[in-house]
C-alpha atoms as a PDB file:
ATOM      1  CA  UNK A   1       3.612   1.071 -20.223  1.00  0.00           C
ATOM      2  CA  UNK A   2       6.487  -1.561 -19.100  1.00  0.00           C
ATOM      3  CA  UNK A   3       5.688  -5.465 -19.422  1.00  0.00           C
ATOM      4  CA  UNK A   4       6.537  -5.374 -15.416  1.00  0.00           C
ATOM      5  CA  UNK A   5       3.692  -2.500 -15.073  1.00  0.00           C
ATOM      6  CA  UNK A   6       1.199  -4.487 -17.342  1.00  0.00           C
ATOM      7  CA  UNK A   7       2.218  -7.711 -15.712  1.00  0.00           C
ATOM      8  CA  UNK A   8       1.728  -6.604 -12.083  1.00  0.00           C
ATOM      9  CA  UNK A   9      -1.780  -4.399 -12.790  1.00  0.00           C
ATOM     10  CA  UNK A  10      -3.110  -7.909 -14.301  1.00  0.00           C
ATOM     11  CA  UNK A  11      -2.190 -10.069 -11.139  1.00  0.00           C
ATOM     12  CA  UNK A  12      -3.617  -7.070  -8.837  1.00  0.00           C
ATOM     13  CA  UNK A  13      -6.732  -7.134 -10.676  1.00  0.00           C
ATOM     14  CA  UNK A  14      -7.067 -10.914 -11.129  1.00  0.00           C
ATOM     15  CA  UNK A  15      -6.497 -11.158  -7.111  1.00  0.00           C
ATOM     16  CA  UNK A  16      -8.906  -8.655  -5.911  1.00  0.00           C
ATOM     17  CA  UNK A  17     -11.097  -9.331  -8.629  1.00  0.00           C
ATOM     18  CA  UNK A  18     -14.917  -8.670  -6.883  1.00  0.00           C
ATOM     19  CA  UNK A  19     -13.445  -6.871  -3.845  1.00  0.00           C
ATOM     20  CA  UNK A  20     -15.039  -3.819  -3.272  1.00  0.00           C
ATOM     21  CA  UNK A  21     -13.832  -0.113  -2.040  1.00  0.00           C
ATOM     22  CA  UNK A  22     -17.006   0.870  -0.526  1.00  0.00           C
ATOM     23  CA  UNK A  23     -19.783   0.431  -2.980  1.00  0.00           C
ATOM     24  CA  UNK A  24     -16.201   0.996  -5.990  1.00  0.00           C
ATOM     25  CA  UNK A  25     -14.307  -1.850  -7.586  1.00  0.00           C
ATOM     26  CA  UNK A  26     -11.436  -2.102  -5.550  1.00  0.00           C
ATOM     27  CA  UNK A  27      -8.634  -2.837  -8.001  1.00  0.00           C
ATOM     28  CA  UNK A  28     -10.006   0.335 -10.439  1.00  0.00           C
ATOM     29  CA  UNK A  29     -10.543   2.589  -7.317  1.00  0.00           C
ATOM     30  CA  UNK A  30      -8.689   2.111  -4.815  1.00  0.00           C
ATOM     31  CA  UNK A  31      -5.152   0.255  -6.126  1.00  0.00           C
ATOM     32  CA  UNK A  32      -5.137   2.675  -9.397  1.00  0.00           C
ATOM     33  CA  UNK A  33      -5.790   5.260  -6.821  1.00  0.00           C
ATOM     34  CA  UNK A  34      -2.924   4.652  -4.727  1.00  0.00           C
ATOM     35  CA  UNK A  35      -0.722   4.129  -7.711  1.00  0.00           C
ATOM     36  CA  UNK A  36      -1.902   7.275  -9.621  1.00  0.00           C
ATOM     37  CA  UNK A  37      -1.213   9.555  -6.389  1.00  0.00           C
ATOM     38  CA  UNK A  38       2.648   7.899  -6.268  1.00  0.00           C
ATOM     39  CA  UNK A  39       3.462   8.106 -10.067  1.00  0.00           C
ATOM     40  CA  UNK A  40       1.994  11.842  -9.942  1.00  0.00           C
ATOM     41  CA  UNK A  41       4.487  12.853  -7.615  1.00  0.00           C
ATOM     42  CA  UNK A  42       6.704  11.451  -9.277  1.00  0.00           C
ATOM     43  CA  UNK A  43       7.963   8.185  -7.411  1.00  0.00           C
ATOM     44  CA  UNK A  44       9.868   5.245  -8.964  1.00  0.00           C
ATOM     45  CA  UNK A  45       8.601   2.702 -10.790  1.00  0.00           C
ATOM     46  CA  UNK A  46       9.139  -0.021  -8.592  1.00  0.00           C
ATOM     47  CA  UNK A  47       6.813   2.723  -5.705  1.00  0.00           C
ATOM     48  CA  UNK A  48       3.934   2.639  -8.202  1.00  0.00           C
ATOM     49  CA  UNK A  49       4.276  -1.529  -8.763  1.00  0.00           C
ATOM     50  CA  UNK A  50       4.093  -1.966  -4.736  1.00  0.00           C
ATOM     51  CA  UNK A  51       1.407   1.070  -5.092  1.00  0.00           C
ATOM     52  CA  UNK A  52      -0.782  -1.549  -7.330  1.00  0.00           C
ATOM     53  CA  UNK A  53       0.342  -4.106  -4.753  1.00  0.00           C
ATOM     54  CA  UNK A  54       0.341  -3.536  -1.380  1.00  0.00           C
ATOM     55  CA  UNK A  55      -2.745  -5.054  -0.111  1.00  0.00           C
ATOM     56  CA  UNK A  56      -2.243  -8.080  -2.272  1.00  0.00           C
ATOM     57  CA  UNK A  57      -0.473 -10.488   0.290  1.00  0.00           C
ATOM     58  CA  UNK A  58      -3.057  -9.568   3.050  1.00  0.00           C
ATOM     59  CA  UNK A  59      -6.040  -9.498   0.892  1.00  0.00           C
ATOM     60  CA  UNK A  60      -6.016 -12.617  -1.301  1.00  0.00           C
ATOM     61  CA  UNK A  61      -4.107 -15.680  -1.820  1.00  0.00           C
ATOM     62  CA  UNK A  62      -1.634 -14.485  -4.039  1.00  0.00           C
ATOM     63  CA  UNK A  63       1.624 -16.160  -3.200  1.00  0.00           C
ATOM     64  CA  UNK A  64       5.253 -14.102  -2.931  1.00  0.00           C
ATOM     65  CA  UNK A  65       6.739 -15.813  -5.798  1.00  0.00           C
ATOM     66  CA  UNK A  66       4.203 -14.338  -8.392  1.00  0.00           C
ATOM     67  CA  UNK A  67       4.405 -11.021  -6.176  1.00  0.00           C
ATOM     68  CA  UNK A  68       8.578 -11.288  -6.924  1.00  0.00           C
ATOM     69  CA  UNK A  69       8.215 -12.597 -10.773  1.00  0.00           C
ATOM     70  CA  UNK A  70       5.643  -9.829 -11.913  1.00  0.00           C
ATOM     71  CA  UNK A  71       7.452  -6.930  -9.886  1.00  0.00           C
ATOM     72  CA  UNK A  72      11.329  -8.074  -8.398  1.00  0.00           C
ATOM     73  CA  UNK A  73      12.248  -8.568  -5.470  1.00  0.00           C
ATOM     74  CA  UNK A  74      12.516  -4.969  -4.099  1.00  0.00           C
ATOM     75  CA  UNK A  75       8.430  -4.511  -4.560  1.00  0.00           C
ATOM     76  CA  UNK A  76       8.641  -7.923  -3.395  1.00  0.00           C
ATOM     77  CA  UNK A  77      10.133  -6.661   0.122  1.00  0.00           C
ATOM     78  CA  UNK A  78       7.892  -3.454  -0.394  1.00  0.00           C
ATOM     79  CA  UNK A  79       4.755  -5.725  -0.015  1.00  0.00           C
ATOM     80  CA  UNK A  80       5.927  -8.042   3.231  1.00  0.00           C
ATOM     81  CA  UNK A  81       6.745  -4.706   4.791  1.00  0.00           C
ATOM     82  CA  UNK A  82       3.310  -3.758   4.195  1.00  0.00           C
ATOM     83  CA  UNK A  83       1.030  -6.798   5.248  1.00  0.00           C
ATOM     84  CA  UNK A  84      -0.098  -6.790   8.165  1.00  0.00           C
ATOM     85  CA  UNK A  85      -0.095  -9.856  10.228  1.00  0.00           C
ATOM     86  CA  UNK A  86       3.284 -10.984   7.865  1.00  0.00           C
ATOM     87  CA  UNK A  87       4.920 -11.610  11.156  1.00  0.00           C
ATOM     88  CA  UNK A  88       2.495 -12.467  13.053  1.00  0.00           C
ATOM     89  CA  UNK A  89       0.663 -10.972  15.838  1.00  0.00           C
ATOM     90  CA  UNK A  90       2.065  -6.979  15.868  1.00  0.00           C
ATOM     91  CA  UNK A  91       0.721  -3.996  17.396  1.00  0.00           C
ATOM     92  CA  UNK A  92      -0.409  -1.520  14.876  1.00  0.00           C
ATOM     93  CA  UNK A  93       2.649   0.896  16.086  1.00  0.00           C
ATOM     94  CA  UNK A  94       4.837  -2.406  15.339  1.00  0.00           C
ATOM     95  CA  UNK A  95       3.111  -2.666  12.230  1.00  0.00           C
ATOM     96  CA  UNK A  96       4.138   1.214  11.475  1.00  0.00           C
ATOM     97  CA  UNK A  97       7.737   0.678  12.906  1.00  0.00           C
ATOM     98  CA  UNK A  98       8.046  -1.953  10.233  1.00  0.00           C
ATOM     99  CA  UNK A  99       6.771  -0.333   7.200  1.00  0.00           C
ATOM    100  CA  UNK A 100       9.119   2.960   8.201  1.00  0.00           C
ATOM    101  CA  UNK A 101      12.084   0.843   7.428  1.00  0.00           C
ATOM    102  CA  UNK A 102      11.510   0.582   3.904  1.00  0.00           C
ATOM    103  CA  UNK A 103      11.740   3.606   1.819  1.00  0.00           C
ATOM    104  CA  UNK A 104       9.260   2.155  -0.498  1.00  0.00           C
ATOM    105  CA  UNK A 105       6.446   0.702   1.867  1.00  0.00           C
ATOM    106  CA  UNK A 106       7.173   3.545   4.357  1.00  0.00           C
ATOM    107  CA  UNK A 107       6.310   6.091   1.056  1.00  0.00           C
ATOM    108  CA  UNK A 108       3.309   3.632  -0.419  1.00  0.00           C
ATOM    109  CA  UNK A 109       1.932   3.740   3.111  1.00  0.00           C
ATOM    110  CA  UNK A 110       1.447   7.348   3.531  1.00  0.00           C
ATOM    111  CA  UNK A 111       0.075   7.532   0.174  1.00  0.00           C
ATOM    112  CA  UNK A 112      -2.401   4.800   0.683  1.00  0.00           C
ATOM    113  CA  UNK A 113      -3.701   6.098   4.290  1.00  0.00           C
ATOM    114  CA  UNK A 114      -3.739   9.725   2.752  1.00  0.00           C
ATOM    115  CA  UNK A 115      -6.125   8.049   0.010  1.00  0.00           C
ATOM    116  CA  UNK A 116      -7.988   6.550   2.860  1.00  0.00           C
ATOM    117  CA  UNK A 117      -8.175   9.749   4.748  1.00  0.00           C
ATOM    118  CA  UNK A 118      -9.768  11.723   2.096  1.00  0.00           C
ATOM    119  CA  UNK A 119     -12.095   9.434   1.385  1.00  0.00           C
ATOM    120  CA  UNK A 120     -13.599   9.448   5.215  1.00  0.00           C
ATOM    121  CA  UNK A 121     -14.091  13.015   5.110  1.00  0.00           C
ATOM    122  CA  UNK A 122     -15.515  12.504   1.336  1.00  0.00           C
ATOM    123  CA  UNK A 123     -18.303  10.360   3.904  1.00  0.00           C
ATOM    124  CA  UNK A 124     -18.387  11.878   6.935  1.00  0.00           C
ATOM    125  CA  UNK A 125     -16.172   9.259   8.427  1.00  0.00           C
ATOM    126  CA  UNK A 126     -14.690  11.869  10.609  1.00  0.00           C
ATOM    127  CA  UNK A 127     -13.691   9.713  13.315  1.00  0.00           C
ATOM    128  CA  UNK A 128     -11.888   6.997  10.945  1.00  0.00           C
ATOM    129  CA  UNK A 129     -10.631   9.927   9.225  1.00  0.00           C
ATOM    130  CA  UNK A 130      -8.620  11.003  12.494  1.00  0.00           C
ATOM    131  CA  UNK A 131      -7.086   7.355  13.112  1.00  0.00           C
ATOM    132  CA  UNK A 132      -5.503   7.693   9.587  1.00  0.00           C
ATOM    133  CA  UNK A 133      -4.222  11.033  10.646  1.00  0.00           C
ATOM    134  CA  UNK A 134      -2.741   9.763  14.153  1.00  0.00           C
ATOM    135  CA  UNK A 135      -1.313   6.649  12.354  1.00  0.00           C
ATOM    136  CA  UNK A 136       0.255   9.397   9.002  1.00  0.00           C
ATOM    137  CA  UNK A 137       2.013  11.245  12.274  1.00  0.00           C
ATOM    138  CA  UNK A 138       3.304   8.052  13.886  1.00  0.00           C
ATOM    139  CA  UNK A 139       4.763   6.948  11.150  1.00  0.00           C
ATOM    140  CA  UNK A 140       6.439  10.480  10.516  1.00  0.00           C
ATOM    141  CA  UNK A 141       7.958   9.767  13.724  1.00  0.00           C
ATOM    142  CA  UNK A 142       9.445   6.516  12.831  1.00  0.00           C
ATOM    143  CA  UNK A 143      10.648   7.980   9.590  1.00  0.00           C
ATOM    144  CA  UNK A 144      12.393  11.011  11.310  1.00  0.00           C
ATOM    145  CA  UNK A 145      13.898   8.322  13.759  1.00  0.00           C
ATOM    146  CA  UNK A 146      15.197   6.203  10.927  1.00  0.00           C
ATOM    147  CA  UNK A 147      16.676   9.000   8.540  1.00  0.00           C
ATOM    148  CA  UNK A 148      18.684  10.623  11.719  1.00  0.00           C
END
């Protein structure tokens, strides 16, 4: 495992230390989750740092500089892309538009909703379950609209 991999799990888990997934530890479920599903297929290294990541601006008081000194700057843009509210006020479509024009948040995303997804329908969430699905095809369309 790389210093920057070691590095960034420790501020992840230091900033959503006592946050919970559900009734799971949020860091060791849901973040390792995220970032197990992106290294398994095979995405870079700097996918499974923002993977470990991406809820940490939104989520805690971590501040961009440690985001940019654990990670670089390309997770660093990875991350912004993904908080919501970064910009202020944005519709979630906004939001989605965003994230779809950055090949690493636009890729983190779907992982992280698909993670999301599965785990309504683990609970019967079925009708959370089919936001995560209408959001997954929105932001296929913004990603077909940006790679034409």
């Amino acid at each position: 495992m790389s210093l920057n991999m070691i590095r960034t799990r420790s501020l992840a888990s230091r900033y959503h230390f006592g946050q919970k997934y559900g009734e799971m530890d949020y860091f060791n479920y849901h973040l390792c989750g995220v970032a197990r599903s992106l290294e398994n297929c095979g995405y870079s290294t700097n996918h499974v740092l923002t993977g470990y990541l991406h809820d940490i601006l939104e989520d805690s008081d971590c501040q961009e500089y440690e985001v940019s000194y654990v990670a670089g700057f390309a997770v660093l843009d990875a991350v912004v892309a993904l908080t919501k509210g970064y910009y202020g006020e944005e519709s979630r479509r906004d939001y989605l538009k965003r994230v779809s024009k950055n090949e690493i948040a636009r890729d983190v995303k779907i992982h992280d909703m698909s993670f999301n997804m599965l785990n309504c329908y683990k609970e019967g969430r079925i009708g959370k379950m089919s936001i995560y699905m209408a959001d997954i095809r929105t932001l296929n369309e913004f990603i077909k609209e940006e790679t034409n």
